[in-house]
N, C-alpha and C. Protein backbone atom coordinates (compact mmCIF):
# COMPACT_ATOMS: atom_id res chain seq x y z
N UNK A 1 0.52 12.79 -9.04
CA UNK A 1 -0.78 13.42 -9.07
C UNK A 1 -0.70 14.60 -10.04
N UNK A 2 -1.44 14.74 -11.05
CA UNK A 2 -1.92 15.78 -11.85
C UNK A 2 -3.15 16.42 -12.09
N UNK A 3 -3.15 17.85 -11.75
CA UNK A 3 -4.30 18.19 -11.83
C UNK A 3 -5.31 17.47 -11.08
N UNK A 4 -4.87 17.34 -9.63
CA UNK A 4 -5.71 16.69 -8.27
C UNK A 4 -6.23 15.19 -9.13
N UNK A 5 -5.53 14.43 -9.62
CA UNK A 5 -5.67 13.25 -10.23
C UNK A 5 -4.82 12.16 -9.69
N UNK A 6 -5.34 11.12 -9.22
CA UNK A 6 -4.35 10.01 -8.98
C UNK A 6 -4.63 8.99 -9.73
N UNK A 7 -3.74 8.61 -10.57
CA UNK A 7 -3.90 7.44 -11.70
C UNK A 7 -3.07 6.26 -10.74
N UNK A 8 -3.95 5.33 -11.74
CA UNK A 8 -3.28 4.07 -10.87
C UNK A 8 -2.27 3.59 -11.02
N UNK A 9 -0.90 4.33 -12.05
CA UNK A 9 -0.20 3.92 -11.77
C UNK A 9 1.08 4.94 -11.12
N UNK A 10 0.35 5.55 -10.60
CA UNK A 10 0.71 6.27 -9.25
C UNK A 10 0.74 5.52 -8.08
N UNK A 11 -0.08 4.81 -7.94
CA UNK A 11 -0.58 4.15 -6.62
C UNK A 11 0.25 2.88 -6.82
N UNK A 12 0.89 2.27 -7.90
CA UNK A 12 1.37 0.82 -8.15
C UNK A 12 2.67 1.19 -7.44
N UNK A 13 3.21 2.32 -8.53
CA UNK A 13 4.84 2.85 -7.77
C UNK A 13 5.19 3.03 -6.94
N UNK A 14 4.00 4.04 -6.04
CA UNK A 14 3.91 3.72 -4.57
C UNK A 14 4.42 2.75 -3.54
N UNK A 15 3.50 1.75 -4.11
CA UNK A 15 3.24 0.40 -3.22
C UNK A 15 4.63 0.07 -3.95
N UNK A 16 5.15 -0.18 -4.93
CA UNK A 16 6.48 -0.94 -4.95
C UNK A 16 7.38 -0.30 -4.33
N UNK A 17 7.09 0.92 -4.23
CA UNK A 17 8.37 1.46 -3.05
C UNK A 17 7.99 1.11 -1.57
N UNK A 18 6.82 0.93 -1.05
CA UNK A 18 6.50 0.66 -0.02
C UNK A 18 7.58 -0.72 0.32
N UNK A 19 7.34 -1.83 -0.32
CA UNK A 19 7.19 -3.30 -0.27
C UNK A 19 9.27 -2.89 -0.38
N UNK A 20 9.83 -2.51 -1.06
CA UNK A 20 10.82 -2.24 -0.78
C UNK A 20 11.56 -1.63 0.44
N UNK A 21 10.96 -1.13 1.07
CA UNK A 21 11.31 -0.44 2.57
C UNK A 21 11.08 -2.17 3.13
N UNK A 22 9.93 -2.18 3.10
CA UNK A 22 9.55 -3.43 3.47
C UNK A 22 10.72 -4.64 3.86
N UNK A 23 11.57 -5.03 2.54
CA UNK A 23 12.27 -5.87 2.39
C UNK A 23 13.32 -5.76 2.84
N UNK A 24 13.82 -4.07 2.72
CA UNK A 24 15.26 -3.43 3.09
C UNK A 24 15.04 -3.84 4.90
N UNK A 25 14.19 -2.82 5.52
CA UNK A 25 14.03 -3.48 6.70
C UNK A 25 13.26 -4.63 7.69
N UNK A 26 13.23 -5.50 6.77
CA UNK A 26 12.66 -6.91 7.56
C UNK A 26 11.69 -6.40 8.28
N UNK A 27 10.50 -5.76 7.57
CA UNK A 27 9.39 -5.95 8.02
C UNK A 27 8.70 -7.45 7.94
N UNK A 28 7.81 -8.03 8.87
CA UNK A 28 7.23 -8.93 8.90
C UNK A 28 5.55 -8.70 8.94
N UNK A 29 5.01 -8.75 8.06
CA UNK A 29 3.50 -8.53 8.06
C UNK A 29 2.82 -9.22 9.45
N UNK A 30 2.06 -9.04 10.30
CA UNK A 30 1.14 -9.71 11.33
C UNK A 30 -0.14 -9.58 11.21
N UNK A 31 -1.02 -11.20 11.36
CA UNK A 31 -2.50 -10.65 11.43
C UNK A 31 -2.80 -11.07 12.86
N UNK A 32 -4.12 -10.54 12.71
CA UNK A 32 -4.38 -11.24 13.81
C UNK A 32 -4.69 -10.49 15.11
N UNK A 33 -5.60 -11.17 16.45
CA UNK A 33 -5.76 -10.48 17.31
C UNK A 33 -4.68 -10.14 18.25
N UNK A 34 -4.49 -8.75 18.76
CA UNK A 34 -3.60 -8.75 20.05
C UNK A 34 -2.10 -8.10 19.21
N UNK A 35 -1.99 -8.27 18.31
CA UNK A 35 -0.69 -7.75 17.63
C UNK A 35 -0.83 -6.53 16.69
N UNK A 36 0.33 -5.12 16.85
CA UNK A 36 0.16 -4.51 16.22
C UNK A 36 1.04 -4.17 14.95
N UNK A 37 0.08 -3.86 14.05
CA UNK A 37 0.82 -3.44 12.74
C UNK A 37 1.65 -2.37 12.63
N UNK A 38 2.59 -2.27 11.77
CA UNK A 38 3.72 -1.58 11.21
C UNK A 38 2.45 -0.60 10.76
N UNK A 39 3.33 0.97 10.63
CA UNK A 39 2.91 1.66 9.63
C UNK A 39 2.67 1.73 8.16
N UNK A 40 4.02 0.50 7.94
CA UNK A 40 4.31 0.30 6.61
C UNK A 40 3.34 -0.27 6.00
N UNK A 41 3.15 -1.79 6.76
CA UNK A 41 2.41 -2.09 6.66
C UNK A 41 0.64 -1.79 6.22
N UNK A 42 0.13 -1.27 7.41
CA UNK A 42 -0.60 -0.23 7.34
C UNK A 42 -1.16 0.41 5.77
N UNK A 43 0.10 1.20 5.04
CA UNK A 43 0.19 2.02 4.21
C UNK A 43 -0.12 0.82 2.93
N UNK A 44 0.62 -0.06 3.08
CA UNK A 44 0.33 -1.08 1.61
C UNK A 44 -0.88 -1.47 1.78
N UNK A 45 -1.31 -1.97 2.94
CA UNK A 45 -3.02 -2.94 2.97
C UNK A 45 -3.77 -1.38 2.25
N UNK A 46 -3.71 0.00 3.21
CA UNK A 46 -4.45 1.12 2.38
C UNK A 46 -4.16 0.83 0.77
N UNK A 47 -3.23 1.15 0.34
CA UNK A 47 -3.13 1.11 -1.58
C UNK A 47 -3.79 0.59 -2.07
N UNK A 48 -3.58 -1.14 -1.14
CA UNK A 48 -4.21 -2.36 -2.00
C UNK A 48 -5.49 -2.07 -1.83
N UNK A 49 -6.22 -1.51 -1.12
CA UNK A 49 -7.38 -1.16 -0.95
C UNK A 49 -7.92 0.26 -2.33
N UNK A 50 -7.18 1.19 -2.58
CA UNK A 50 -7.32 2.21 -3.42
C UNK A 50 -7.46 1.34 -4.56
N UNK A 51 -6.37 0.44 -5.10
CA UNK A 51 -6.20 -0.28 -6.09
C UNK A 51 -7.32 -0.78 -6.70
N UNK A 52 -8.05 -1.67 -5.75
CA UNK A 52 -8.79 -2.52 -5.61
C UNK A 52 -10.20 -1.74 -6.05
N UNK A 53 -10.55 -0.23 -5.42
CA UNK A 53 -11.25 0.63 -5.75
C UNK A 53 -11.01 0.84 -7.25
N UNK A 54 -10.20 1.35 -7.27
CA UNK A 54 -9.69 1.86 -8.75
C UNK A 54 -10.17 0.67 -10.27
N UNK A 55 -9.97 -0.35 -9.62
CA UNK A 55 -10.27 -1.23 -10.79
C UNK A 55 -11.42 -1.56 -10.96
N UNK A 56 -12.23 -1.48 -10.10
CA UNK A 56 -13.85 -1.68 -9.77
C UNK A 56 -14.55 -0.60 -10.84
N UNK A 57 -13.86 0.80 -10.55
CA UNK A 57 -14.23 1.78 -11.51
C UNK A 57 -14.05 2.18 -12.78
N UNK A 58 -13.52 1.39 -13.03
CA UNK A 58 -12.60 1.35 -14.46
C UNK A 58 -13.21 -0.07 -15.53
């Protein structure tokens, strides 16, 4: 972040470090009713969501 700026490829690096925790500890993504999500988890669906924003605006 610069100058209260988040570029998107701030948010990519992010998420590849996310998805790496991810892998290191055998996270398993879950959907669905009745089951709860990882934080980690959690944190990547948010990005992909910023991401997803981000390109809309661009």
């Amino acid at each position: 972040m610069y100058e209260n700026v988040v570029k998107m490829k701030h948010i990519k690096k992010l998420r590849k470090k996310l998805y790496a925790l991810k892998q290191k500890e055998n996270i398993e993504f879950v959907y669905g009713c009745g089951k709860r999500k990882n934080q980690v988890q959690r944190s990547i669906e948010k990005l992909e969501e910023y991401l997803n924003k981000l390109k809309e605006y661009t």
